[in-house]
N, C-alpha and C. Protein backbone atom coordinates (compact mmCIF):
# COMPACT_ATOMS: atom_id res chain seq x y z
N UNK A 1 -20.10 12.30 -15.77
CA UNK A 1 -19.32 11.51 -14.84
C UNK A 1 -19.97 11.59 -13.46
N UNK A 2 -19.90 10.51 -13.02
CA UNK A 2 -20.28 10.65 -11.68
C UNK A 2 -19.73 11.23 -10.42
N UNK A 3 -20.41 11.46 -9.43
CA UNK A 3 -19.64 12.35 -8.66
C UNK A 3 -19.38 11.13 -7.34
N UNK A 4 -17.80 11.66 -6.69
CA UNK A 4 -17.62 10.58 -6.11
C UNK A 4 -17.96 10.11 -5.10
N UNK A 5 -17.55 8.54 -4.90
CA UNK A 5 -18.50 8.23 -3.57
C UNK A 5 -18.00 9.06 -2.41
N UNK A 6 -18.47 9.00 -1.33
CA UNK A 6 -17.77 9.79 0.19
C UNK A 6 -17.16 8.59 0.71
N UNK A 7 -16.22 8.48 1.41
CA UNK A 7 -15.94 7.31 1.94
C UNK A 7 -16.60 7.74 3.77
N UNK A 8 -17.00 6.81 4.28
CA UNK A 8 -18.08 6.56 4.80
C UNK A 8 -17.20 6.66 6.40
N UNK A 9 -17.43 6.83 7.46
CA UNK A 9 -16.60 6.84 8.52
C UNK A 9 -17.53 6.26 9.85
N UNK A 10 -18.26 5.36 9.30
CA UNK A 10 -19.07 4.92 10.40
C UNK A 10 -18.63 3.29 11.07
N UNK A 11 -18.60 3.35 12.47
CA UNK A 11 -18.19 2.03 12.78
C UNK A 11 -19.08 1.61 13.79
N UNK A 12 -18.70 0.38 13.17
CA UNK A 12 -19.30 -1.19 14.36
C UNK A 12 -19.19 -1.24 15.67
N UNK A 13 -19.82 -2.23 16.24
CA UNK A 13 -18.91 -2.22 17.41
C UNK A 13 -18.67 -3.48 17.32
N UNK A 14 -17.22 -3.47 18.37
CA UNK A 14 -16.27 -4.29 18.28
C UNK A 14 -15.82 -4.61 19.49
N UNK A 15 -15.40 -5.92 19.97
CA UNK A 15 -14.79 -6.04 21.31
C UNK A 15 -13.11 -6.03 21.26
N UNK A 16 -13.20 -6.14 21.11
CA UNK A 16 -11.64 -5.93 20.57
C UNK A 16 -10.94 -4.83 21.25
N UNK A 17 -9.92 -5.03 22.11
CA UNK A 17 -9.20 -4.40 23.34
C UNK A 17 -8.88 -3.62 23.44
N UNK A 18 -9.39 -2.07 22.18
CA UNK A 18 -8.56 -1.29 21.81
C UNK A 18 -9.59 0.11 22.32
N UNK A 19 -9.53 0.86 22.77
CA UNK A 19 -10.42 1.90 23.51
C UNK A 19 -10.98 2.69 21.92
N UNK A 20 -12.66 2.64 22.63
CA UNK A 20 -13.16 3.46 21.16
C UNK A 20 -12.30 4.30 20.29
N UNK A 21 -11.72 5.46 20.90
CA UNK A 21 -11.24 6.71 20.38
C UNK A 21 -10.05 6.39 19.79
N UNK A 22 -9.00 4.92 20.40
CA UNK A 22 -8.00 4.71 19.56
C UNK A 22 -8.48 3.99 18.08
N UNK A 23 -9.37 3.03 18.39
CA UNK A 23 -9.83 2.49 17.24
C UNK A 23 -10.01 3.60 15.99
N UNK A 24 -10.89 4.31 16.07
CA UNK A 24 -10.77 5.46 15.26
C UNK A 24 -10.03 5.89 14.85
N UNK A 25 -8.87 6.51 15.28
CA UNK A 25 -7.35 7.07 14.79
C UNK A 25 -6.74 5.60 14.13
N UNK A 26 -6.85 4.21 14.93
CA UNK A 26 -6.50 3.36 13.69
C UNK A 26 -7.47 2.90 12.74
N UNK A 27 -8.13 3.00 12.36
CA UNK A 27 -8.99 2.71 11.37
C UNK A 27 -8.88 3.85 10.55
N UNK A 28 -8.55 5.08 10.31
CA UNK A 28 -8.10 6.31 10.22
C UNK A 28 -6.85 5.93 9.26
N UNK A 29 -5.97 5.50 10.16
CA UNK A 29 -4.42 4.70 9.89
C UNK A 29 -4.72 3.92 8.91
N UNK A 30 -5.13 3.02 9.26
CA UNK A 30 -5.54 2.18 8.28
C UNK A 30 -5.81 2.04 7.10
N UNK A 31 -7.28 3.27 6.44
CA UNK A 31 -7.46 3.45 5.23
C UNK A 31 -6.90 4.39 4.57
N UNK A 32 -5.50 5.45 5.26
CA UNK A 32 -5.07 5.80 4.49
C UNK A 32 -3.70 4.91 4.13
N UNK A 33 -2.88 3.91 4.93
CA UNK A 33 -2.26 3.22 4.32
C UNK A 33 -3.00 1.88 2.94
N UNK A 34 -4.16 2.00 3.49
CA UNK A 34 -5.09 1.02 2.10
C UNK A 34 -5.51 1.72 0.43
N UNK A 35 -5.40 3.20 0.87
CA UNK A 35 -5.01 4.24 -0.22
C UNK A 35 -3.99 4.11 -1.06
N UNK A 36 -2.95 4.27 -0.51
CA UNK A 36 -1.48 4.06 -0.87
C UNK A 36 -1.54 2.69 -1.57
N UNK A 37 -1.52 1.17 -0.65
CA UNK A 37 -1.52 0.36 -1.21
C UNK A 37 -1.94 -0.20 -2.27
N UNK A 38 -3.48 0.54 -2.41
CA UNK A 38 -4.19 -0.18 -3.72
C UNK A 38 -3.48 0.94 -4.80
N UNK A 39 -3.22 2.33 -4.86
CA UNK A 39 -2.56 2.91 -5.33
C UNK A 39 -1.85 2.20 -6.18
N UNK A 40 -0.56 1.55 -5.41
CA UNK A 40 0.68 1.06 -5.40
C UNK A 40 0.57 -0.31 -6.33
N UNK A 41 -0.23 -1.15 -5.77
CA UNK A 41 -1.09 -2.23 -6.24
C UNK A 41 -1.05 -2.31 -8.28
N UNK A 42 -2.20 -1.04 -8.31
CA UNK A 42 -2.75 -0.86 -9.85
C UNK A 42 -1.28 -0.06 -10.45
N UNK A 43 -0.04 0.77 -9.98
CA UNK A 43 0.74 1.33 -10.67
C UNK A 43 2.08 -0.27 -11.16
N UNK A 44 2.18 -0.76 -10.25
CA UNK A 44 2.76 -1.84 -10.34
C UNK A 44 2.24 -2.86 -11.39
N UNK A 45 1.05 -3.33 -11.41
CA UNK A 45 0.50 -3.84 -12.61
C UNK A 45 0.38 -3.06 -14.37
N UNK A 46 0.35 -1.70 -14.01
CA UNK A 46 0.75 -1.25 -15.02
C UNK A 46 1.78 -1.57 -15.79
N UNK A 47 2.96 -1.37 -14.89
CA UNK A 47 4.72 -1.85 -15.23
C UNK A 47 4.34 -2.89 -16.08
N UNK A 48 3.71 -3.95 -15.46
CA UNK A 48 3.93 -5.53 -15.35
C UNK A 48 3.10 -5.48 -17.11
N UNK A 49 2.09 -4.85 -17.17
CA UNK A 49 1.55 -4.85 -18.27
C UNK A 49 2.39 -4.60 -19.49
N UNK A 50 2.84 -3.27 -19.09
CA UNK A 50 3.74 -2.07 -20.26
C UNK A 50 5.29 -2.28 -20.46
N UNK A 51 5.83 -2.99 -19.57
CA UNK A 51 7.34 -3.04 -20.06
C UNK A 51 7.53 -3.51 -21.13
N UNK A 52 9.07 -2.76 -21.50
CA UNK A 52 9.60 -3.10 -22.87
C UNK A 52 11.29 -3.23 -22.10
N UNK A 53 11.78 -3.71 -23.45
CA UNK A 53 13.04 -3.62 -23.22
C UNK A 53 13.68 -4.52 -23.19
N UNK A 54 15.28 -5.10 -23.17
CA UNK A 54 16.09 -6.51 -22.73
C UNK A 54 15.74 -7.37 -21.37
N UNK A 55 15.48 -6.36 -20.59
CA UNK A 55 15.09 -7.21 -19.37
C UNK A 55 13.17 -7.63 -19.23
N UNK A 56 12.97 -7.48 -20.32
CA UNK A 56 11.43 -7.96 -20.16
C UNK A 56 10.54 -8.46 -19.69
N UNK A 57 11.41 -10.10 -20.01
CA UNK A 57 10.74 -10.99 -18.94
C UNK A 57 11.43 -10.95 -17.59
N UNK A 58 12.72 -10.43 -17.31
CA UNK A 58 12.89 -10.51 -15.89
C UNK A 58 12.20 -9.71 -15.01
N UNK A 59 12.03 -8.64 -15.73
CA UNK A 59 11.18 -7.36 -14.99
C UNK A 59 9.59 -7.95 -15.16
N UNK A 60 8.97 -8.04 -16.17
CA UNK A 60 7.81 -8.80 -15.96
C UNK A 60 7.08 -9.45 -15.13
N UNK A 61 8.19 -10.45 -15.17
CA UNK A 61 8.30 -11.26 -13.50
C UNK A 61 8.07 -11.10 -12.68
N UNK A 62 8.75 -10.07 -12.07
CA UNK A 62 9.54 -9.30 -10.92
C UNK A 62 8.22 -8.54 -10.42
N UNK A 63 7.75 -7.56 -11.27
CA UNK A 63 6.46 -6.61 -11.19
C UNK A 63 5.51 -7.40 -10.78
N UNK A 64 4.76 -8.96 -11.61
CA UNK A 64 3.57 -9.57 -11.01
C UNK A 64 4.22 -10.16 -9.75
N UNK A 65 5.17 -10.49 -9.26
CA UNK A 65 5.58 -10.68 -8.07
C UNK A 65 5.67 -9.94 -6.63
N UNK A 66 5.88 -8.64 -7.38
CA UNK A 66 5.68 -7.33 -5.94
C UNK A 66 4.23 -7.13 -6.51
N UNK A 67 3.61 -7.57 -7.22
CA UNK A 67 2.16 -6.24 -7.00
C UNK A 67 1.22 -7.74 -6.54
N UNK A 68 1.70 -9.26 -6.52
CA UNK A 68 0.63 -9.93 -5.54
C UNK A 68 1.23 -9.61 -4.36
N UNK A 69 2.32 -9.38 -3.84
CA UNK A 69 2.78 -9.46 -2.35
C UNK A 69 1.88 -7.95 -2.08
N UNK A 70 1.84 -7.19 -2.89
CA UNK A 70 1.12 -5.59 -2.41
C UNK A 70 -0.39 -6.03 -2.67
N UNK A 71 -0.78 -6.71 -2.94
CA UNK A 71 -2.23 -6.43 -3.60
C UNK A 71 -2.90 -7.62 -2.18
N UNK A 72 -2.03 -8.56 -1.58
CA UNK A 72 -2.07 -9.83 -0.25
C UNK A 72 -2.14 -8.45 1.07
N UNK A 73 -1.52 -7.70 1.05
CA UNK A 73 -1.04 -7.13 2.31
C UNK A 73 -2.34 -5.82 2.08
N UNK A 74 -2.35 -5.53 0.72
CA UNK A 74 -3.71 -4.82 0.89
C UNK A 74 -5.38 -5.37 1.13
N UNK A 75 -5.30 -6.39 1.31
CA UNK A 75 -6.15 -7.33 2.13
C UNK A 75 -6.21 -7.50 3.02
N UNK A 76 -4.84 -7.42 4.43
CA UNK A 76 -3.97 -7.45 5.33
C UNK A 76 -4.68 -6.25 5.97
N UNK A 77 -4.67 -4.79 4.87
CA UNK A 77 -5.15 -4.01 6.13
C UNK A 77 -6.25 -3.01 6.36
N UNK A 78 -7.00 -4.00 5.27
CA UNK A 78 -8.35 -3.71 4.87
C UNK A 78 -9.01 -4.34 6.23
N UNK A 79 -8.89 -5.77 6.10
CA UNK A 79 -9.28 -6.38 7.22
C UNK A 79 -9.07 -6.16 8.36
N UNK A 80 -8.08 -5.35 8.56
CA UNK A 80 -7.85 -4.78 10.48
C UNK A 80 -8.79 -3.50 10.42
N UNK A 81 -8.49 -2.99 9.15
CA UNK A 81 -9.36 -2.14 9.76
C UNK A 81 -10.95 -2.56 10.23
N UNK A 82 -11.70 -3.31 9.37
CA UNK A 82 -12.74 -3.91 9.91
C UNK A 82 -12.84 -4.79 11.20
N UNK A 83 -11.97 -5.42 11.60
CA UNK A 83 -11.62 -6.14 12.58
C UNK A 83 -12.09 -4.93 14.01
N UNK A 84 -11.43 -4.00 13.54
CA UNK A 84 -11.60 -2.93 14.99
C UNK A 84 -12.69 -2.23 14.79
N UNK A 85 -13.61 -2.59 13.75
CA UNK A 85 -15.15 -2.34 13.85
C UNK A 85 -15.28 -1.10 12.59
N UNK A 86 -14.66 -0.66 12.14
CA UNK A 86 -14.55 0.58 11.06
C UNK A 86 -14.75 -0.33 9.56
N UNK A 87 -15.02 0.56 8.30
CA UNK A 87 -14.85 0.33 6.99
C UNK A 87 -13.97 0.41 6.08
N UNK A 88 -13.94 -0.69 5.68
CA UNK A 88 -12.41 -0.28 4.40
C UNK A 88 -12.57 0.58 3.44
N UNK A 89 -12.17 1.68 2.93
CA UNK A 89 -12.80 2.48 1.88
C UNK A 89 -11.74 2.42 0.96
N UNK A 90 -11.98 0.95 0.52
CA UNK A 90 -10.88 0.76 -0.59
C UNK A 90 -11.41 0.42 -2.19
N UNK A 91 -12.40 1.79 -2.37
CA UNK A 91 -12.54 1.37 -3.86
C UNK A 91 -11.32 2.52 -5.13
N UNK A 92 -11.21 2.21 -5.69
CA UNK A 92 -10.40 2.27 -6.90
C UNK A 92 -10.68 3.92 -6.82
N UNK A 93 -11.39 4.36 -6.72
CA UNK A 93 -12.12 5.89 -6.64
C UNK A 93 -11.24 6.79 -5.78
N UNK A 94 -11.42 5.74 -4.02
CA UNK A 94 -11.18 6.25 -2.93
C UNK A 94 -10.13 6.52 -2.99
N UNK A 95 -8.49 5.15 -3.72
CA UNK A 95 -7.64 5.08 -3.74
C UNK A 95 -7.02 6.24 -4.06
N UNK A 96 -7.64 6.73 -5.78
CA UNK A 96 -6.72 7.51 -6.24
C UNK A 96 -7.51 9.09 -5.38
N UNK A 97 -8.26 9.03 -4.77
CA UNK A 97 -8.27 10.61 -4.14
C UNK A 97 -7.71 10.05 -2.96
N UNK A 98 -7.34 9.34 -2.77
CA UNK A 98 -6.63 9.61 -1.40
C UNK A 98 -5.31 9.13 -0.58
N UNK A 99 -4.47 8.60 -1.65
CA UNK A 99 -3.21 7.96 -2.10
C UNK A 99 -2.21 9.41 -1.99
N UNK A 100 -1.69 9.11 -1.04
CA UNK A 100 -0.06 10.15 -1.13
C UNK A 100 1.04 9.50 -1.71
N UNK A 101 0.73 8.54 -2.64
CA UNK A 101 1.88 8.44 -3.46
C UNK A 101 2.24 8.88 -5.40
N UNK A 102 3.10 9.17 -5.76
CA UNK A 102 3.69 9.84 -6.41
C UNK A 102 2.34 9.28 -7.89
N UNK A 103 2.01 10.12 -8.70
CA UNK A 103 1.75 9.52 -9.95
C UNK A 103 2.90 8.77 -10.77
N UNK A 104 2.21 7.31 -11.53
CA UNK A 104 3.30 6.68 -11.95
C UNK A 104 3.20 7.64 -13.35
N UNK A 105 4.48 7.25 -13.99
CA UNK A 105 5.31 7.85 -15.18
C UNK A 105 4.55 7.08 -16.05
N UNK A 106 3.21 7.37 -17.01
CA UNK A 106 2.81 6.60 -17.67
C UNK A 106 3.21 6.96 -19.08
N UNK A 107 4.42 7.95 -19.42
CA UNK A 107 5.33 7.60 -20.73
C UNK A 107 6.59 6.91 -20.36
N UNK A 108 6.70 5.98 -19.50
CA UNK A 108 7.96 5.11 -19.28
C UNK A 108 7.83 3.93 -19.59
N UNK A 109 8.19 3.24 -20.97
CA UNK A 109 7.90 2.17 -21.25
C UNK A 109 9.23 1.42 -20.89
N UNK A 110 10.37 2.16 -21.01
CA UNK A 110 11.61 1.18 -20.70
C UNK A 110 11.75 0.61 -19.20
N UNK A 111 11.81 -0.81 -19.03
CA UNK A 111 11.96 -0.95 -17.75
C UNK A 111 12.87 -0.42 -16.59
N UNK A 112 13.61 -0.39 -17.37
CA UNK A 112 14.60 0.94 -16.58
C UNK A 112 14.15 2.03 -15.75
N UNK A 113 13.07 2.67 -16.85
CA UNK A 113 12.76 3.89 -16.06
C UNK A 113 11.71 3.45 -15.65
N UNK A 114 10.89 2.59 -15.65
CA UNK A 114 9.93 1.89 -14.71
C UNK A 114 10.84 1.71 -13.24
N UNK A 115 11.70 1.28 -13.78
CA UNK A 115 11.98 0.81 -12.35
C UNK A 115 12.23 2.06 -11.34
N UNK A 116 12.58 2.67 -12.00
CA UNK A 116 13.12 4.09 -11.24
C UNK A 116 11.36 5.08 -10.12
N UNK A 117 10.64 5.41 -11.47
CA UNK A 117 9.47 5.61 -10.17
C UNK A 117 8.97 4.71 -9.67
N UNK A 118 8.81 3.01 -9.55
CA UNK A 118 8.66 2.04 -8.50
C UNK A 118 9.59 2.03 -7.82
N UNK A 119 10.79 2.33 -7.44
CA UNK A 119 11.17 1.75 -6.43
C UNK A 119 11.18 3.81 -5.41
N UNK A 120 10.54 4.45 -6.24
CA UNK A 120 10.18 5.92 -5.41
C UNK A 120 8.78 5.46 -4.84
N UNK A 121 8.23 4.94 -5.17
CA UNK A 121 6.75 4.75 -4.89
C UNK A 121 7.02 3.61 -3.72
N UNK A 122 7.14 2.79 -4.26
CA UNK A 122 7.67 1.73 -2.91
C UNK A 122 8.29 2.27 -2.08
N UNK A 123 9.24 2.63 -1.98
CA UNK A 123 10.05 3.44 -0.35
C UNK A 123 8.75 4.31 0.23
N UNK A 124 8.29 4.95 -0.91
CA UNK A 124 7.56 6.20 -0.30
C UNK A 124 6.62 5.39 0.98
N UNK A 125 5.86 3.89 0.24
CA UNK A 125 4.82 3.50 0.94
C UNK A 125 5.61 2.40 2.15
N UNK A 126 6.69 2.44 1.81
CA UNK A 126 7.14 1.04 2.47
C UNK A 126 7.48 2.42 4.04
N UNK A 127 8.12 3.55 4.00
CA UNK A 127 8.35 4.62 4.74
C UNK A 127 6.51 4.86 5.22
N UNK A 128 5.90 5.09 5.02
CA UNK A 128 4.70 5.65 5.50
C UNK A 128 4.21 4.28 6.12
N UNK A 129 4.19 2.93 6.03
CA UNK A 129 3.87 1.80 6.56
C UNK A 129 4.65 1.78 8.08
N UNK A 130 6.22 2.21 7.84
CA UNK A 130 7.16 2.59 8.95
C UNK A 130 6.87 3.19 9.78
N UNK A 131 6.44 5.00 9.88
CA UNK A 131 5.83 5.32 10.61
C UNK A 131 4.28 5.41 10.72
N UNK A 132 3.54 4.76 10.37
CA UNK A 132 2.31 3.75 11.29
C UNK A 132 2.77 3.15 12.12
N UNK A 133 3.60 2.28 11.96
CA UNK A 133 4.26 1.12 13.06
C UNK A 133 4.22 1.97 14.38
N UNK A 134 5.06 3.56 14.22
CA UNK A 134 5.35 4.26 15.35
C UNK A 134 3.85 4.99 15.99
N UNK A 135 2.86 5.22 15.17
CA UNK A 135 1.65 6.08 15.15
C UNK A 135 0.55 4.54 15.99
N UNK A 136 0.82 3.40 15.46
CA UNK A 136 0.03 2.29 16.03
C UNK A 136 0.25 2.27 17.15
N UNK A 137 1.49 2.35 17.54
CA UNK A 137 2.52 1.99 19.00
C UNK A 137 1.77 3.25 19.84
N UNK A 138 1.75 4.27 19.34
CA UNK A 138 1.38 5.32 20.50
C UNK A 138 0.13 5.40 20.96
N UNK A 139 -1.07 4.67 19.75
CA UNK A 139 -2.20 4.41 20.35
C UNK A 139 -2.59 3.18 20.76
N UNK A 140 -1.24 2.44 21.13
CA UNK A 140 -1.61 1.31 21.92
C UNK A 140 -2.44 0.19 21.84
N UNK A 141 -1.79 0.22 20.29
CA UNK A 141 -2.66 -0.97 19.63
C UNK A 141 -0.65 -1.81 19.58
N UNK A 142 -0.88 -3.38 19.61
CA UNK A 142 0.42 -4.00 19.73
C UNK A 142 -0.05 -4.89 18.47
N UNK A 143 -1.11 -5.41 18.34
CA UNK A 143 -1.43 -6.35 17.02
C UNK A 143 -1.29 -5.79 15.98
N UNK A 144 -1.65 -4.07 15.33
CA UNK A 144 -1.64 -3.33 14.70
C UNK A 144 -0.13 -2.74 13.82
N UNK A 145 0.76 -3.03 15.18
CA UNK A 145 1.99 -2.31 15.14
C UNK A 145 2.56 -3.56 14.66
N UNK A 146 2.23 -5.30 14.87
CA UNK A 146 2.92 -6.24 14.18
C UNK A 146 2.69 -5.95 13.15
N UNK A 147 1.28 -6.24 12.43
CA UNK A 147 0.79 -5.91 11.30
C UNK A 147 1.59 -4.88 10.26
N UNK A 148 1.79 -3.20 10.95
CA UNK A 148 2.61 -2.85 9.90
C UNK A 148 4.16 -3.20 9.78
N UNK A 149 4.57 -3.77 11.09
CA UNK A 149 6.32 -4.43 10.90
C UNK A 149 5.80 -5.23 9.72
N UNK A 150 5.16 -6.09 10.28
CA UNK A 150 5.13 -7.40 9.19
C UNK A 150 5.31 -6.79 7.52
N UNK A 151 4.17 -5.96 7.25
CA UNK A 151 4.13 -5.63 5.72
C UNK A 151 5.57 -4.58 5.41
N UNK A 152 6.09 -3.88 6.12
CA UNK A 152 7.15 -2.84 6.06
C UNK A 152 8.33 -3.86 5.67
N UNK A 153 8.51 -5.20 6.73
CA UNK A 153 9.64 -6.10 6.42
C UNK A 153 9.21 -6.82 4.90
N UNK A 154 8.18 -7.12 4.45
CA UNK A 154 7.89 -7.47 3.20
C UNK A 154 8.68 -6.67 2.52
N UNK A 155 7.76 -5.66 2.55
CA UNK A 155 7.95 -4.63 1.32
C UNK A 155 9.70 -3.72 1.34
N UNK A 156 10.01 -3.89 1.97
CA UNK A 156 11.42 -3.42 2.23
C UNK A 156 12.02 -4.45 1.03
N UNK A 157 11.76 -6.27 1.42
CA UNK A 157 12.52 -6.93 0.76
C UNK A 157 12.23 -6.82 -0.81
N UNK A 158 10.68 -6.74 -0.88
CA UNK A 158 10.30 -6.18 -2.42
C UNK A 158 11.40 -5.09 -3.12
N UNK A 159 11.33 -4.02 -2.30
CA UNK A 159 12.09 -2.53 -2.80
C UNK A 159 13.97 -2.96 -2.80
N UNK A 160 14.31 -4.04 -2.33
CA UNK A 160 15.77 -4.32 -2.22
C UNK A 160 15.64 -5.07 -3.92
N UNK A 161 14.79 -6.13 -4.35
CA UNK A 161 14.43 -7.17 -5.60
C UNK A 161 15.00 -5.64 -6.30
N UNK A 162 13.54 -4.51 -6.14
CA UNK A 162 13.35 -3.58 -7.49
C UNK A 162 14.46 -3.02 -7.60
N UNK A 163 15.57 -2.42 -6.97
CA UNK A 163 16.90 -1.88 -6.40
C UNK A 163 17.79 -2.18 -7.09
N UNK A 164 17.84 -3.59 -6.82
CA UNK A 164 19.29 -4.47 -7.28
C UNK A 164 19.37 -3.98 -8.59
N UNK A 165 18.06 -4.13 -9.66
CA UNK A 165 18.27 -4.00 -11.33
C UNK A 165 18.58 -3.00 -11.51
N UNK A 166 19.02 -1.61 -10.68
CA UNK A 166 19.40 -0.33 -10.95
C UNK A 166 20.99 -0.31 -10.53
N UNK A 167 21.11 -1.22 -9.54
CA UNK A 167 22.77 -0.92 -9.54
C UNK A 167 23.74 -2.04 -9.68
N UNK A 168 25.19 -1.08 -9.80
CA UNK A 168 25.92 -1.51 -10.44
C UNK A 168 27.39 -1.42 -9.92
């Protein structure tokens, strides 16, 4: 097996209004919320693959529906990070060493209990997208801090969809 890539920490330069040293801490920000996401991304397509159960096709559905809105927004902040002159280190490799979110339950075929560690995994990332918002704000980036409102208000509404099928 091969040994893994390094993810690379070298940046561009960039004009872009944001003082070297903050750029860094967001680009920093950045690829570890792009961790998470692609994470989040490939566990969600799993679901979408593997469900069983009465709700099949609703959950089916439901899954390729949150994992393009996650898989759009992980494009979202791949690209800022390059934007402020840094690299996206978003390969499949990078993800899973460097993803703080939960391993998915890969003996859960019932959608049920699918749903149960997605909508832990989602809060987890939709919460860590949250405070970026606050971590962007302090390094005085304001485009950055839309950026994670924007995907946090997504993904909030995603995690309300995955929610509903659990209660009662």
């Amino acid at each position: 097996m091969a040994a893994p890539a390094k993810a690379t920490a070298r940046t561009f330069k960039s004009s872009v209004g944001v003082p070297e040293s903050n750029r860094q801490a967001l680009i920093a920000l950045l690829n570890a919320r792009l961790a998470d996401s692609l994470d989040l991304y490939s566990q969600i397509k799993w679901a979408h693959w593997n469900v069983k159960g009465s709700d099949f096709i609703q959950l089916h559905e439901l899954f390729d529906s949150v994992a393009g809105h996650v898989l759009e927004q992980t494009d979202t902040i791949a690209e800022r990070a390059v934007t402020l002159g840094g690299v996206a280190n978003g390969t499949v490799r990078e993800a899973a060493a460097k993803s703080g979110l939960k391993e998915a339950d890969l003996s859960a075929w019932d959608g049920q209990d699918q749903l149960k560690w997605l909508v832990h995994n989602v809060a987890h990332h939709a919460n860590a997208l949250r405070e970026a918002v606050q971590q962007a704000g302090d390094l005085g980036d304001d485009i950055t801090v839309d950026l994670f409102t924007t995907l946090t208000r997504e993904l909030d509404k995603d995690l309300w969809f995955l929610e509903a099928h659990l209660q009662s």
